[in-house]
N, C-alpha and C. Protein backbone atom coordinates (compact mmCIF):
# COMPACT_ATOMS: atom_id res chain seq x y z
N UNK A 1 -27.26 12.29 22.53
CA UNK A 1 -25.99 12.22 23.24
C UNK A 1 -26.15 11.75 24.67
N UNK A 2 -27.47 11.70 25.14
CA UNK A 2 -27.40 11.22 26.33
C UNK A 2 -27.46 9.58 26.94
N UNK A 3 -27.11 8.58 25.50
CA UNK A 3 -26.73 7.80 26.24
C UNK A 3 -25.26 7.59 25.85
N UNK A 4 -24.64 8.21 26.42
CA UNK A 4 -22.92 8.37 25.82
C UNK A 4 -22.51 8.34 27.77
N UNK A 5 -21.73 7.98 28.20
CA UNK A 5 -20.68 7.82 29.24
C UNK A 5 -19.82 8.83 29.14
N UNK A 6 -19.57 9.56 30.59
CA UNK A 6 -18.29 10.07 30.34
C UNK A 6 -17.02 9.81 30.15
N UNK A 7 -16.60 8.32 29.81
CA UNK A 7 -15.56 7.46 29.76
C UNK A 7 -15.51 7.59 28.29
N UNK A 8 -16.51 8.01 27.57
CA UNK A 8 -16.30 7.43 26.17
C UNK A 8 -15.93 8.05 25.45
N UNK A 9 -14.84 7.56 24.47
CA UNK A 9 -14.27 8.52 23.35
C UNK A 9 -14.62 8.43 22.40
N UNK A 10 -14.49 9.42 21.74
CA UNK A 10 -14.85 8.86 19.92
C UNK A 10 -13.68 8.11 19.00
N UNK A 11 -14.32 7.34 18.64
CA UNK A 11 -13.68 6.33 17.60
C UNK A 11 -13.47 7.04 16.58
N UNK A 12 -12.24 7.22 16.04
CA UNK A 12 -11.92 8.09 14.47
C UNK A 12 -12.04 6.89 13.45
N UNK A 13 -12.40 7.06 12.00
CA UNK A 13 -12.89 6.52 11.20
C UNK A 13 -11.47 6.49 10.69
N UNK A 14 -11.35 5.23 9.87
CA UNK A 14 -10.09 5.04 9.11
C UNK A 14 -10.06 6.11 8.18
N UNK A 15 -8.86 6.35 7.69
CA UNK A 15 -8.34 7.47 6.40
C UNK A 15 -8.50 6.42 5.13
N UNK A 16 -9.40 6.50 4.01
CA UNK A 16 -9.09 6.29 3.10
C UNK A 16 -7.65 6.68 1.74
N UNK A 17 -7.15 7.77 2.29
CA UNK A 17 -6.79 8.14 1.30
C UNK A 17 -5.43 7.20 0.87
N UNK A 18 -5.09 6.12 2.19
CA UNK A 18 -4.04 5.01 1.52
C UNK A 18 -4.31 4.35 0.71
N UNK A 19 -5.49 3.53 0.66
CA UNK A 19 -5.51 3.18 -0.88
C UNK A 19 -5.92 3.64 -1.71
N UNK A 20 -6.61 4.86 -1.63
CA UNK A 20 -6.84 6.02 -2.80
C UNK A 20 -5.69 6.17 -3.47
N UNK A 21 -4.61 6.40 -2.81
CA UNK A 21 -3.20 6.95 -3.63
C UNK A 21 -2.72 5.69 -3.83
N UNK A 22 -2.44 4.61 -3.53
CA UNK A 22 -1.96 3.22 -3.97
C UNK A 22 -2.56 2.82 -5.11
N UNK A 23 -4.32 2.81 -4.95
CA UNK A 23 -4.95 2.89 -6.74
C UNK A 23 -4.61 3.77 -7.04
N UNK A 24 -4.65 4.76 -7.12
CA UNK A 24 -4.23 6.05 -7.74
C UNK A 24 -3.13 6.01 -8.71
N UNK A 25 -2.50 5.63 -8.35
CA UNK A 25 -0.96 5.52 -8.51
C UNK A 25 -0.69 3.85 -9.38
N UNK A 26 -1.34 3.31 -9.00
CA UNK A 26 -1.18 2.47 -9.57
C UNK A 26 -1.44 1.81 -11.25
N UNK A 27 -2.66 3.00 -11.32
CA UNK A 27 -3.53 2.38 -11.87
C UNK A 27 -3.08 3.42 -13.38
N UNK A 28 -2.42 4.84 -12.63
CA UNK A 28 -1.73 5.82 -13.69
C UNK A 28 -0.22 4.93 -14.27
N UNK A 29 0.30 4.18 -13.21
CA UNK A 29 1.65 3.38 -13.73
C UNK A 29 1.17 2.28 -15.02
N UNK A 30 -0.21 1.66 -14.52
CA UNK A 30 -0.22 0.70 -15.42
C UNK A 30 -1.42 1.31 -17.03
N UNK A 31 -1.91 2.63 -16.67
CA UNK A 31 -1.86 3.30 -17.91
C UNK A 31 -1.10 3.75 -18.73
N UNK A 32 0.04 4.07 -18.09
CA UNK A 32 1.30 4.50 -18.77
C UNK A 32 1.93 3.05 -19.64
N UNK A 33 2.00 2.38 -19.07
CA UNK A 33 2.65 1.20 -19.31
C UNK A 33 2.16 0.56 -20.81
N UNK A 34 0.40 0.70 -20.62
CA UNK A 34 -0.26 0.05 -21.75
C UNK A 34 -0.06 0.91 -22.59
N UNK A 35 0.12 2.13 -22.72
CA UNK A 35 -0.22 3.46 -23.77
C UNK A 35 1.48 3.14 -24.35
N UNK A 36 2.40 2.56 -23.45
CA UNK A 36 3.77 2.55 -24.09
C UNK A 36 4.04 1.13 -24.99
N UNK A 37 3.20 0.65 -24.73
CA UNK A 37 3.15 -0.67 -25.63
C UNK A 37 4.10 -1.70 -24.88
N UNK A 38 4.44 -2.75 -25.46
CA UNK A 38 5.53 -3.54 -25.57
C UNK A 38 4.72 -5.28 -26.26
N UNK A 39 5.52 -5.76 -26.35
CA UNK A 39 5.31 -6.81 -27.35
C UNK A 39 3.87 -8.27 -26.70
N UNK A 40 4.18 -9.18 -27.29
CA UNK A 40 2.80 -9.92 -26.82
C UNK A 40 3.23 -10.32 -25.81
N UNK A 41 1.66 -10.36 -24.43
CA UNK A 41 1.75 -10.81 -23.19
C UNK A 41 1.82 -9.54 -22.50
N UNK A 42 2.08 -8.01 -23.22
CA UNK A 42 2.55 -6.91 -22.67
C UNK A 42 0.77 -6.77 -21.66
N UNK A 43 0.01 -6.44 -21.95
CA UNK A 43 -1.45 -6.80 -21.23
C UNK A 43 -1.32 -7.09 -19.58
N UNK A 44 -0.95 -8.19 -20.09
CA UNK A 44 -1.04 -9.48 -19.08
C UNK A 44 0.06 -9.20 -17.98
N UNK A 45 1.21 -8.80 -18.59
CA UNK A 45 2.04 -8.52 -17.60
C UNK A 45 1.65 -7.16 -16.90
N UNK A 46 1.17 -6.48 -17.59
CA UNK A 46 0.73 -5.10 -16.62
C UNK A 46 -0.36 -5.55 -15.56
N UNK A 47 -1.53 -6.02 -16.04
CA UNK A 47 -2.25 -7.21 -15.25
C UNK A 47 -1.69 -7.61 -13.80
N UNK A 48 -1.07 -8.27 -14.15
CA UNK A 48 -0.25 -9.13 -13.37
C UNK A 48 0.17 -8.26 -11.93
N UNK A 49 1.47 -7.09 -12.51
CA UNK A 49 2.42 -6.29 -11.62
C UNK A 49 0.94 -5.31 -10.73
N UNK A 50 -0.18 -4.90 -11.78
CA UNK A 50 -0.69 -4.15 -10.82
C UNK A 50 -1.85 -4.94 -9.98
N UNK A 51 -1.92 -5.79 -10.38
CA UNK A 51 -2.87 -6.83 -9.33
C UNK A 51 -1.94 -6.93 -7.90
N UNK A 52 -0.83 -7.18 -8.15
CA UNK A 52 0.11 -8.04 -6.84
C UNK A 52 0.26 -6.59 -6.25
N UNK A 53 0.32 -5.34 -6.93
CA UNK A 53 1.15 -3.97 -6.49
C UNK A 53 -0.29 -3.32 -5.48
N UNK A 54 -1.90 -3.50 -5.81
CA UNK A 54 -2.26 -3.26 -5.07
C UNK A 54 -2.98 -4.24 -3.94
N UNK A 55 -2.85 -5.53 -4.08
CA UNK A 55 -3.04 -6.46 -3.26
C UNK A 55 -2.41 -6.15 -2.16
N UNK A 56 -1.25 -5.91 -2.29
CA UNK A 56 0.03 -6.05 -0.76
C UNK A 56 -0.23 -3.87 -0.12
N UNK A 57 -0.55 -3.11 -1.29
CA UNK A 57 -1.02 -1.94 -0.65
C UNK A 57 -2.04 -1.99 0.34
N UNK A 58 -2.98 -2.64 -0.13
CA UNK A 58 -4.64 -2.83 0.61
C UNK A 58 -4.57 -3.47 1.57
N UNK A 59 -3.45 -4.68 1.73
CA UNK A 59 -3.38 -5.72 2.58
C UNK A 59 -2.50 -4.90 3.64
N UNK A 60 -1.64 -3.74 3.39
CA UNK A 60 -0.49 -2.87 4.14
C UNK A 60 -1.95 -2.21 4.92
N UNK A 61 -2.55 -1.82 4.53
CA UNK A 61 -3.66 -0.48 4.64
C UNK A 61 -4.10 -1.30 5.82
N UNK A 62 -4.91 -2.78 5.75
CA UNK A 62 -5.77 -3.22 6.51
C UNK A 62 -4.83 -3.91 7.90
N UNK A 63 -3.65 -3.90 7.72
CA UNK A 63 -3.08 -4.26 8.88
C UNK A 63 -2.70 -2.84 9.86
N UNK A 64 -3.29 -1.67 9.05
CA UNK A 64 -2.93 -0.38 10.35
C UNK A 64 -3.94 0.14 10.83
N UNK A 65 -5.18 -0.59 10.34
CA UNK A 65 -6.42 0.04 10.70
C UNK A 65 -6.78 -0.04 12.77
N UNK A 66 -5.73 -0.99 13.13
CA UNK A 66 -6.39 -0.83 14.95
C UNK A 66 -5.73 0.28 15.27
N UNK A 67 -6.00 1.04 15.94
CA UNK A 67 -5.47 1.89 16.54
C UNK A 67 -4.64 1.65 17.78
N UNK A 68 -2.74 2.25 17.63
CA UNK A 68 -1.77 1.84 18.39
C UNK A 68 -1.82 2.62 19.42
N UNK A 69 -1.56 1.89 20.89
CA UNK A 69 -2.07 2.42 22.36
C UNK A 69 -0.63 3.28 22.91
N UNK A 70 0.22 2.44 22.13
CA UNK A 70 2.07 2.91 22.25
C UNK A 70 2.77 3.01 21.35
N UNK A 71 3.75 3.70 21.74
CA UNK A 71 4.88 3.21 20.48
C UNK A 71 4.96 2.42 20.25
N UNK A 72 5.61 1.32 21.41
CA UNK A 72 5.78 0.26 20.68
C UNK A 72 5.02 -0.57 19.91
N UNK A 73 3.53 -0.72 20.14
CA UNK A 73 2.32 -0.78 19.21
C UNK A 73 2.43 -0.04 17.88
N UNK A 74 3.08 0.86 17.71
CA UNK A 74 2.92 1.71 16.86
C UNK A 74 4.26 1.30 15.94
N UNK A 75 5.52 1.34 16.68
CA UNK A 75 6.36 0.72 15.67
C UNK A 75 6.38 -1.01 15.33
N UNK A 76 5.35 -1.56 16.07
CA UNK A 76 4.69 -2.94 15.61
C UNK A 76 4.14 -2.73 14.03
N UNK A 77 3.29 -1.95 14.33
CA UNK A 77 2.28 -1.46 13.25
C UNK A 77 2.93 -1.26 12.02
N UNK A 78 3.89 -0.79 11.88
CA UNK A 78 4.42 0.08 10.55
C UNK A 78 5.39 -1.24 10.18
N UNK A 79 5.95 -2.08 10.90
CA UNK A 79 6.94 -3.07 10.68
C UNK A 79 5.84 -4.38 9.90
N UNK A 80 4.73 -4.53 10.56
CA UNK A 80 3.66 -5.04 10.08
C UNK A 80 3.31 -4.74 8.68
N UNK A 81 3.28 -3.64 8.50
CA UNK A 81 2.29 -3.06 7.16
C UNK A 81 3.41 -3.06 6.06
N UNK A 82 4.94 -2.98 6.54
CA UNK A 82 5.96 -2.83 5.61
C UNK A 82 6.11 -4.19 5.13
N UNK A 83 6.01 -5.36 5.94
CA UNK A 83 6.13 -6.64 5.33
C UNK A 83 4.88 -7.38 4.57
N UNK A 84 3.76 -6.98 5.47
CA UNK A 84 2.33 -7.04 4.69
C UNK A 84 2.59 -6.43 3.34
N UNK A 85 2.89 -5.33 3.18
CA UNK A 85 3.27 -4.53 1.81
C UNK A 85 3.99 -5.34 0.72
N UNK A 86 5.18 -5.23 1.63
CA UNK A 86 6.17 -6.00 0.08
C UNK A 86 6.20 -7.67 -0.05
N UNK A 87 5.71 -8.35 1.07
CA UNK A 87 5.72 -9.76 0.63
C UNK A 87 4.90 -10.27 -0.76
N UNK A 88 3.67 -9.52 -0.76
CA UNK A 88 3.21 -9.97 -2.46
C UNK A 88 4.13 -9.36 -3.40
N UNK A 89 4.30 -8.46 -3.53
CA UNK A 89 5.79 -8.51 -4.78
C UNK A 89 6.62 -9.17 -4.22
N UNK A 90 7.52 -10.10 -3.09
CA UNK A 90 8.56 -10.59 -3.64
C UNK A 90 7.92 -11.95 -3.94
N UNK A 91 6.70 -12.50 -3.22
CA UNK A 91 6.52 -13.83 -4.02
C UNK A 91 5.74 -13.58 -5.17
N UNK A 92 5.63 -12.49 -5.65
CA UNK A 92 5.46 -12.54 -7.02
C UNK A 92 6.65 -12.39 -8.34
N UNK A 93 7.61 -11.75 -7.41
CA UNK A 93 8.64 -12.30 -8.57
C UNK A 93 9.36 -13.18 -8.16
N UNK A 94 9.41 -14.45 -7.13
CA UNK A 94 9.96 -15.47 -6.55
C UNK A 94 9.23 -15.87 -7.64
N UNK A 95 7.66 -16.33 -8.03
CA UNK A 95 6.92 -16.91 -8.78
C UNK A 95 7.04 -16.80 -10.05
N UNK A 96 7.52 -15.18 -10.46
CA UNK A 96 7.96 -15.25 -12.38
C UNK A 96 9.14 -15.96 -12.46
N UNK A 97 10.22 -15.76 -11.63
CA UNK A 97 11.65 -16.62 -11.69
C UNK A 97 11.26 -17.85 -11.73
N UNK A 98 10.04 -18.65 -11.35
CA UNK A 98 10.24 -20.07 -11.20
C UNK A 98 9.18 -20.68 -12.44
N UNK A 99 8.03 -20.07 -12.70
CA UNK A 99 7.07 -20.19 -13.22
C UNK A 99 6.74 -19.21 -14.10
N UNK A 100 7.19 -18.44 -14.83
CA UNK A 100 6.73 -16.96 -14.54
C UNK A 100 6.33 -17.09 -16.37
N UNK A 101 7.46 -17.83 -17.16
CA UNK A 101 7.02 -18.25 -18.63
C UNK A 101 6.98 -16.97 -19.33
N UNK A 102 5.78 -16.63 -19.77
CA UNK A 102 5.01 -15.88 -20.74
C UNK A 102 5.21 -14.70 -19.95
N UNK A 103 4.67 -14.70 -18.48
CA UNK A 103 5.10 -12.95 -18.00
C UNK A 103 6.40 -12.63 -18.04
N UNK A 104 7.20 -13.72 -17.57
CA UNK A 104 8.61 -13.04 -17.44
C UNK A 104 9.14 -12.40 -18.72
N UNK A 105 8.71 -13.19 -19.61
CA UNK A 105 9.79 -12.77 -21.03
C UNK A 105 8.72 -11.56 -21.46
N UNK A 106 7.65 -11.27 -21.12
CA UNK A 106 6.84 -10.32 -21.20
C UNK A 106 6.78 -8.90 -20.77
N UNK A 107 8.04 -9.32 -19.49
CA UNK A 107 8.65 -7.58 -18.37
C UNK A 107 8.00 -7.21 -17.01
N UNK A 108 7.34 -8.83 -16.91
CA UNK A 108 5.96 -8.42 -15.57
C UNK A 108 6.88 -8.18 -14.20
N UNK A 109 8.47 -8.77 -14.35
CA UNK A 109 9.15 -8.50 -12.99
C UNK A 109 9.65 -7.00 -13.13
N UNK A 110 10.13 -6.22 -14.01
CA UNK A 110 10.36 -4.91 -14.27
C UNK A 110 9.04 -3.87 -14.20
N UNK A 111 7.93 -4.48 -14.36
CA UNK A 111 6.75 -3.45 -14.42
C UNK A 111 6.45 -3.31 -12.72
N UNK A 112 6.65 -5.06 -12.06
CA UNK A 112 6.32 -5.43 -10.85
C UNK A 112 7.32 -4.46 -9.80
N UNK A 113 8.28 -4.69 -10.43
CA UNK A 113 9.23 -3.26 -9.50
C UNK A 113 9.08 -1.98 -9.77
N UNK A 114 8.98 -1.40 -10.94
CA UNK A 114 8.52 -0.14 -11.25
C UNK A 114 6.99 -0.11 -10.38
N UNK A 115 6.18 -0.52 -10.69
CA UNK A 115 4.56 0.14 -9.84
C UNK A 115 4.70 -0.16 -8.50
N UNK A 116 5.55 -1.16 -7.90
CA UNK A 116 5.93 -1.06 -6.24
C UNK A 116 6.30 0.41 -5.52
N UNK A 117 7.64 0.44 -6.75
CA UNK A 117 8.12 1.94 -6.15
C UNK A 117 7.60 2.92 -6.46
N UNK A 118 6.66 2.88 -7.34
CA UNK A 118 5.35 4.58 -7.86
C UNK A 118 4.75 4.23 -6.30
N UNK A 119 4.14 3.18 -6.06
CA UNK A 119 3.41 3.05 -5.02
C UNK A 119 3.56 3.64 -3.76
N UNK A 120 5.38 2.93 -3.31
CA UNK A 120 5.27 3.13 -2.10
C UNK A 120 6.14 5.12 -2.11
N UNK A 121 6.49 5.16 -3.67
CA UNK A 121 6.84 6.34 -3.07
C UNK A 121 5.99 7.41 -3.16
N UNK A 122 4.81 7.08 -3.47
CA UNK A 122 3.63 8.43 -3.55
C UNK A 122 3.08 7.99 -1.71
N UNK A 123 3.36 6.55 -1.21
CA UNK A 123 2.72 6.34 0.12
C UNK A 123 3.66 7.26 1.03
N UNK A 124 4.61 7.22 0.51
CA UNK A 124 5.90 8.20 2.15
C UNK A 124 5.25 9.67 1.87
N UNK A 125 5.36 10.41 0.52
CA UNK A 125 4.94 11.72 0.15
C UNK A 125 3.76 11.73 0.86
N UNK A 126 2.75 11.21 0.75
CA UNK A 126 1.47 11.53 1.30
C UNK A 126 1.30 11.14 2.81
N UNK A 127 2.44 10.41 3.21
CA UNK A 127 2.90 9.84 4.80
C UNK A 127 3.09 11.56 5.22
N UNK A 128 4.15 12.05 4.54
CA UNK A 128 4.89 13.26 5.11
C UNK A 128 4.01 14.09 4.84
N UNK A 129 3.05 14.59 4.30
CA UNK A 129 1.95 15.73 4.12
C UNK A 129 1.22 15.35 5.28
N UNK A 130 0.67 13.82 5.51
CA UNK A 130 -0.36 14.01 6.17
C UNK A 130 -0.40 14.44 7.84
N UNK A 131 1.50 13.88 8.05
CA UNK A 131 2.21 13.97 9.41
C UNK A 131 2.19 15.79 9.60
N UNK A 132 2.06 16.89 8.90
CA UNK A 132 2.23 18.26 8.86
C UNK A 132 0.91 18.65 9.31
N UNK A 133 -0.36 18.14 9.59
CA UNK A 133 -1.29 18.59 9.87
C UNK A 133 -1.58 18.58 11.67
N UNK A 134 -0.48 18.09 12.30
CA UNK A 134 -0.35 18.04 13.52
C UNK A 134 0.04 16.89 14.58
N UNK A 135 0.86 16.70 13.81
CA UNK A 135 0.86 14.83 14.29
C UNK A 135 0.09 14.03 14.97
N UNK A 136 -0.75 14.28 14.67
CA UNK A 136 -2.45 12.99 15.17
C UNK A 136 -2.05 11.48 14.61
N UNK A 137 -1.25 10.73 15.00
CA UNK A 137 -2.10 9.69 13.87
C UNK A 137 -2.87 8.30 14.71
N UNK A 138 -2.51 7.19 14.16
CA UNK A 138 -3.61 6.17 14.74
C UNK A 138 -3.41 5.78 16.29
N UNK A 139 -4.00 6.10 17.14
CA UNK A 139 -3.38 5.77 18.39
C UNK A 139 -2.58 6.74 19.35
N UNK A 140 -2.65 8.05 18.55
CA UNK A 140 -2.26 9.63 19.06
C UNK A 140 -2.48 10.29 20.34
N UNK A 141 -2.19 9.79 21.30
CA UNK A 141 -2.33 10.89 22.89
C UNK A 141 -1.25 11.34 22.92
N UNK A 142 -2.00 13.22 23.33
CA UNK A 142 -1.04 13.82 23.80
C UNK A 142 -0.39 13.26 24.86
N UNK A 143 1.00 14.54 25.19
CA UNK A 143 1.87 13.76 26.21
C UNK A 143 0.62 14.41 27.67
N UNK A 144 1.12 13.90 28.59
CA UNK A 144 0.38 14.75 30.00
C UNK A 144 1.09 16.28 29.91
């Protein structure tokens, strides 16, 4: 410890547990999905919805990892991660509407909205648990 500064703080390590629960969650939606069957292409379209469903989670995750100095940094951050989030589902069902063929008639835009919203609503639940442990979060100084 003695070559540490008294200026220096410790760096907190990112929280895994956002994309823990985004796979998590995701990965139980698109078990459910296969165990329920549906007709040919049904695979592929589950495929599909949970590829794009945790792409835009992971991609949400990695845009909150700096730590915010302010609010307004901070409500940067979350406006960031909300569009990081949902832009791969909507150009993924911009893309079944135009191209989409075999997934669309397959249900990949209905699976693609169903595992969005398992997603993001196990992300607020575990938002609101994790906010109860004292409101620390990325970028957290007390007031003076």
């Amino acid at each position: 410890m003695a070559d540490r500064s008294p200026g220096d703080t410790p760096v907190a390590m990112p929280s895994l547990t956002a994309p823990a629960t985004t796979l998590t969650v995701v990965a139980l939606a698109a078990g459910v999905a296969l165990v329920r069957g549906g007709g040919p292409g049904h695979p592929q379209a589950v495929a599909f919805a949970a590829g794009v469903c945790v792409a835009g989670g992971i991609a949400g995750w990695l845009v909150c990892l700096r730590p915010a100095v302010s609010a307004s940094t901070r409500v940067a951050a979350v406006l960031g991660t909300v569009a990081v989030r949902i832009l791969p589902a909507l150009l993924g069902l911009a893309w079944l509407q135009k191209d989409g063929g075999e997934l669309r008639t397959a249900g990949a835009g209905g699976l693609l909205v169903a595992f969005y919203l398992a997603a993001l609503a196990a992300d607020l639940i575990r938002t609101i648990l994790e906010s109860r442990g004292g409101g620390s979060g990325p970028g957290f100084r007390p007031p003076n």
